[in-house]
C-alpha atoms as a PDB file:
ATOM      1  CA  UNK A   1     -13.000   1.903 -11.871  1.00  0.00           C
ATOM      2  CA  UNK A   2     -13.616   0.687  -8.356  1.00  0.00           C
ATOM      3  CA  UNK A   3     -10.482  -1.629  -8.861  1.00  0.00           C
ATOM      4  CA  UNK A   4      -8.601   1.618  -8.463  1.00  0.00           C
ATOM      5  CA  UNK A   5      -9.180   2.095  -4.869  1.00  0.00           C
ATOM      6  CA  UNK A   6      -8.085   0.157  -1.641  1.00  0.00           C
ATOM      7  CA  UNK A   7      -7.858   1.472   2.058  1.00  0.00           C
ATOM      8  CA  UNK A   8      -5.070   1.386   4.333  1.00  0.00           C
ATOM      9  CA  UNK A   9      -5.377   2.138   8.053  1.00  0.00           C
ATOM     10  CA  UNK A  10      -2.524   4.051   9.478  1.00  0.00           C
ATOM     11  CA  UNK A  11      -1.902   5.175  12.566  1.00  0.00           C
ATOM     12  CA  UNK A  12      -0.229   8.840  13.571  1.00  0.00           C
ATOM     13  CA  UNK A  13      -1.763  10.530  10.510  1.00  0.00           C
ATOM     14  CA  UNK A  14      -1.641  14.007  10.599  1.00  0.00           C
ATOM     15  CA  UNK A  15      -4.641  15.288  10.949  1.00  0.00           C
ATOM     16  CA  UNK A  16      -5.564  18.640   9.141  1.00  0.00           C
ATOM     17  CA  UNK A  17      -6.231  21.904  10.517  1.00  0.00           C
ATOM     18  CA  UNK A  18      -9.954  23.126   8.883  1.00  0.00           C
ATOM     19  CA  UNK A  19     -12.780  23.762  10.087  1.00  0.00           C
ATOM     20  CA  UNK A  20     -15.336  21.539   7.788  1.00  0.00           C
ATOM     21  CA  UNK A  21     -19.273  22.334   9.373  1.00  0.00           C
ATOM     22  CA  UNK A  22     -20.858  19.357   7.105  1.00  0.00           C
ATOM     23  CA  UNK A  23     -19.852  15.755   5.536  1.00  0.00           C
ATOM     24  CA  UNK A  24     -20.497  17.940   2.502  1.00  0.00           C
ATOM     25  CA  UNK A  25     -18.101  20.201   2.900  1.00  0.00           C
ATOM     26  CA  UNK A  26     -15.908  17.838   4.099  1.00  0.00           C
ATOM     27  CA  UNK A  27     -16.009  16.022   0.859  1.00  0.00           C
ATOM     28  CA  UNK A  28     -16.013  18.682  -1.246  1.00  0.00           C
ATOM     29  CA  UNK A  29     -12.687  19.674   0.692  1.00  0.00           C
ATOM     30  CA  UNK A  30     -11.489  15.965  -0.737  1.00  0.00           C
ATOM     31  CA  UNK A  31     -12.496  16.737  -4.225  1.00  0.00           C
ATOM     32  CA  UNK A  32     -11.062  20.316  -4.282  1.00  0.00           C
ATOM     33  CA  UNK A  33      -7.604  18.334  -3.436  1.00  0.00           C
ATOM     34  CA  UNK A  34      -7.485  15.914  -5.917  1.00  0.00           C
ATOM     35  CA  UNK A  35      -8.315  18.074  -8.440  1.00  0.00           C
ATOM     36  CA  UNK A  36      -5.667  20.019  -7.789  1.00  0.00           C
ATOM     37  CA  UNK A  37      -3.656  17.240  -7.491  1.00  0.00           C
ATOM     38  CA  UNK A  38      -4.832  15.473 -10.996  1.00  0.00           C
ATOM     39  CA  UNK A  39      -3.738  19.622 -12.253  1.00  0.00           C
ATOM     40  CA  UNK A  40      -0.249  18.823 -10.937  1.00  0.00           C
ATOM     41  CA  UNK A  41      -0.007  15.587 -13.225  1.00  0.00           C
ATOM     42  CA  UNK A  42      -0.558  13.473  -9.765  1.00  0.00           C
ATOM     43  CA  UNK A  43      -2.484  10.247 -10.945  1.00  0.00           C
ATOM     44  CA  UNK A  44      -1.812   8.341  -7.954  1.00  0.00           C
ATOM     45  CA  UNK A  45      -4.321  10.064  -5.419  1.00  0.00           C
ATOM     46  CA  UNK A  46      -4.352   9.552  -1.914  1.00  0.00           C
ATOM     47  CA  UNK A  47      -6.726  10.918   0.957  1.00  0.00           C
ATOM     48  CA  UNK A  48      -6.329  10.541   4.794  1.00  0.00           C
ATOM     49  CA  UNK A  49      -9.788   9.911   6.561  1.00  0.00           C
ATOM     50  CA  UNK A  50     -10.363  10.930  10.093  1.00  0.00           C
ATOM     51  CA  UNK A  51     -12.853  10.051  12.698  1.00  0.00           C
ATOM     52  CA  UNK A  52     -15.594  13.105  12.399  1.00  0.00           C
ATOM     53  CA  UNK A  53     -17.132  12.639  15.391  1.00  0.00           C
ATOM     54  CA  UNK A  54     -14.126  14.114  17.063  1.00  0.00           C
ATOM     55  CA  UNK A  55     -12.315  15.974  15.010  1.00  0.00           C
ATOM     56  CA  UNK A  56     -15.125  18.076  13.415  1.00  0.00           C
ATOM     57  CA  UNK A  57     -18.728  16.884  15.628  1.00  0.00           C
ATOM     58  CA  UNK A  58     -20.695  15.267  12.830  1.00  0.00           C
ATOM     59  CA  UNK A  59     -21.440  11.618  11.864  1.00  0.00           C
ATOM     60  CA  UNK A  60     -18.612   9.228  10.228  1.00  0.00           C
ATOM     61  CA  UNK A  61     -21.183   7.679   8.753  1.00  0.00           C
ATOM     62  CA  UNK A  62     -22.415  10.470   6.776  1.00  0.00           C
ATOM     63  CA  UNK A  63     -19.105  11.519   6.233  1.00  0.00           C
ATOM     64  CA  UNK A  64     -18.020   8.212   4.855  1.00  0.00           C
ATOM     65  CA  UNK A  65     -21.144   8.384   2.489  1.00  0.00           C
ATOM     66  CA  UNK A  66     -20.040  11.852   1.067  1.00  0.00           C
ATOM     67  CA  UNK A  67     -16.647  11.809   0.677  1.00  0.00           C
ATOM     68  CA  UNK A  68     -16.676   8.345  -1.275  1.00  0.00           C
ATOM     69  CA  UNK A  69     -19.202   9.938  -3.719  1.00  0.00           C
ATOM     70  CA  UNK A  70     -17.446  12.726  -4.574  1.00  0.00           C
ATOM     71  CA  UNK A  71     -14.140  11.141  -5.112  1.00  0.00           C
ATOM     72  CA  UNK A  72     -15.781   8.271  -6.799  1.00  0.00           C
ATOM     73  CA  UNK A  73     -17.817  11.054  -8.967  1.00  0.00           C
ATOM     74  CA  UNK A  74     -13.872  12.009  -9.906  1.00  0.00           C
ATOM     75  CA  UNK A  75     -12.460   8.749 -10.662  1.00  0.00           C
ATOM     76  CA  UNK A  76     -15.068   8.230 -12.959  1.00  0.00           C
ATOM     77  CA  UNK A  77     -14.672  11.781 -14.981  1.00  0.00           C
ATOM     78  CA  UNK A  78     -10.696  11.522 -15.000  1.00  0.00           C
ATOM     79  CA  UNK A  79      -9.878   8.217 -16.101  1.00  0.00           C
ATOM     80  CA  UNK A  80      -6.291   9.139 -16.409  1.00  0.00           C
ATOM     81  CA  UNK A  81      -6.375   8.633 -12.658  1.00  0.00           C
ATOM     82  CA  UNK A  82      -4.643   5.260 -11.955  1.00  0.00           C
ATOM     83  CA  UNK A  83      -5.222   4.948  -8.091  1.00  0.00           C
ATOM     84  CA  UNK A  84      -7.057   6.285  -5.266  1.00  0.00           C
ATOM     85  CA  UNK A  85      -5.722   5.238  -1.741  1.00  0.00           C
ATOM     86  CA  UNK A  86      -7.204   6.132   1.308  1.00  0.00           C
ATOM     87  CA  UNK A  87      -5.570   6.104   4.421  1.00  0.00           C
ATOM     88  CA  UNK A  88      -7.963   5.852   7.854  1.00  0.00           C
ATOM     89  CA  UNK A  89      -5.844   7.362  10.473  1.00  0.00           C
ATOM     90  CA  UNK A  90      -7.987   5.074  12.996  1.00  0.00           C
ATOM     91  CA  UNK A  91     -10.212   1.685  13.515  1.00  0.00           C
ATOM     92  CA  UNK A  92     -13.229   3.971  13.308  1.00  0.00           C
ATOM     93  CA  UNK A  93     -12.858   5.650  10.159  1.00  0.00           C
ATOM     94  CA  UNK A  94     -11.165   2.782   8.551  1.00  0.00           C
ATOM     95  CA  UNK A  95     -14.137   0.560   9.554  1.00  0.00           C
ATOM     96  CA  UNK A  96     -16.534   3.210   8.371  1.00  0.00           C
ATOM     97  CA  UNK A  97     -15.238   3.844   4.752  1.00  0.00           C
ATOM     98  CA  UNK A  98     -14.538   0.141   4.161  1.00  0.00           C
ATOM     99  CA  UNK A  99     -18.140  -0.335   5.431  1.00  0.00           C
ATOM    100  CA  UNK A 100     -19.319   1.990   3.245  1.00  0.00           C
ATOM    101  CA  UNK A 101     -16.945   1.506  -0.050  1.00  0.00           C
ATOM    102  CA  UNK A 102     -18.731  -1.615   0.239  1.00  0.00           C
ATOM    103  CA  UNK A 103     -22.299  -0.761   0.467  1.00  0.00           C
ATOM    104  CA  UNK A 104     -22.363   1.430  -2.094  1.00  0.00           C
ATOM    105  CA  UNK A 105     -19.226  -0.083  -4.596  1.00  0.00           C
ATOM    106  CA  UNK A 106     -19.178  -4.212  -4.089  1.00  0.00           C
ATOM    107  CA  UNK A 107     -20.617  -6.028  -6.959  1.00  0.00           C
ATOM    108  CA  UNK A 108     -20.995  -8.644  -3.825  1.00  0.00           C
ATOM    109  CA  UNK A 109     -21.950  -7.603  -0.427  1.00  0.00           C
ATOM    110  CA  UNK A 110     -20.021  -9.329   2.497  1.00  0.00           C
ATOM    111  CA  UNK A 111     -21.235 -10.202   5.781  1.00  0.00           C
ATOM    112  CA  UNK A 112     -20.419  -6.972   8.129  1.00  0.00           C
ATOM    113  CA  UNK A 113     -20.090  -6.762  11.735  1.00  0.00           C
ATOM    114  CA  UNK A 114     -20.530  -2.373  11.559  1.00  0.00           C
END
């Protein structure tokens, strides 16, 4: 399953226009669109990640840890998903979720400067 997802960083993302008061809401917010997205026959998903420290005042860290969960949690109960990208709309978050993805993913840990 974790062959299905890869990050991208892009720059001049949109970012959206919520008010999220918790990496947990913030990845439930994820998991509530690719749901709806996997209901619309979508089975390439895609999510844009943001820096969290700015946009909504809590840790990217945290945020990184939550939201890669829960759409992990999904990929793994909808198999009929065939790709998750996920687009970091900075260095920061893009550094943070790759981080992350490979804490708590890699079969082998690399060497990380985070």
């Amino acid at each position: 399953m974790t062959e299905k997802v890869r990050f991208e960083q892009r720059d001049n993302l949109p970012m959206p226009l919520n008010f999220l008061a918790s990496p947990e809401d913030l990845a439930a917010w994820y998991a509530g669109g690719l749901h709806r997205s996997l209901a619309q026959g979508e089975r390439a998903l895609v999510i844009s990640c943001f820096d969290t420290r700015r946009a909504y005042g809590f840790d990217l860290n945290q945020a990184a840890q939550a939201v890669l969960r829960a759409v992990t949690d999904i990929l793994y109960s909808h198999p009929e998903a065939e790709s998750l990208t996920v687009f970091c709309g900075d260095g920061e978050s893009w550094r943070a979720y790759r981080f992350w993805w490979n804490m708590l993913y890699a079969e082998h840990k690399p060497e990380h400067g985070y």
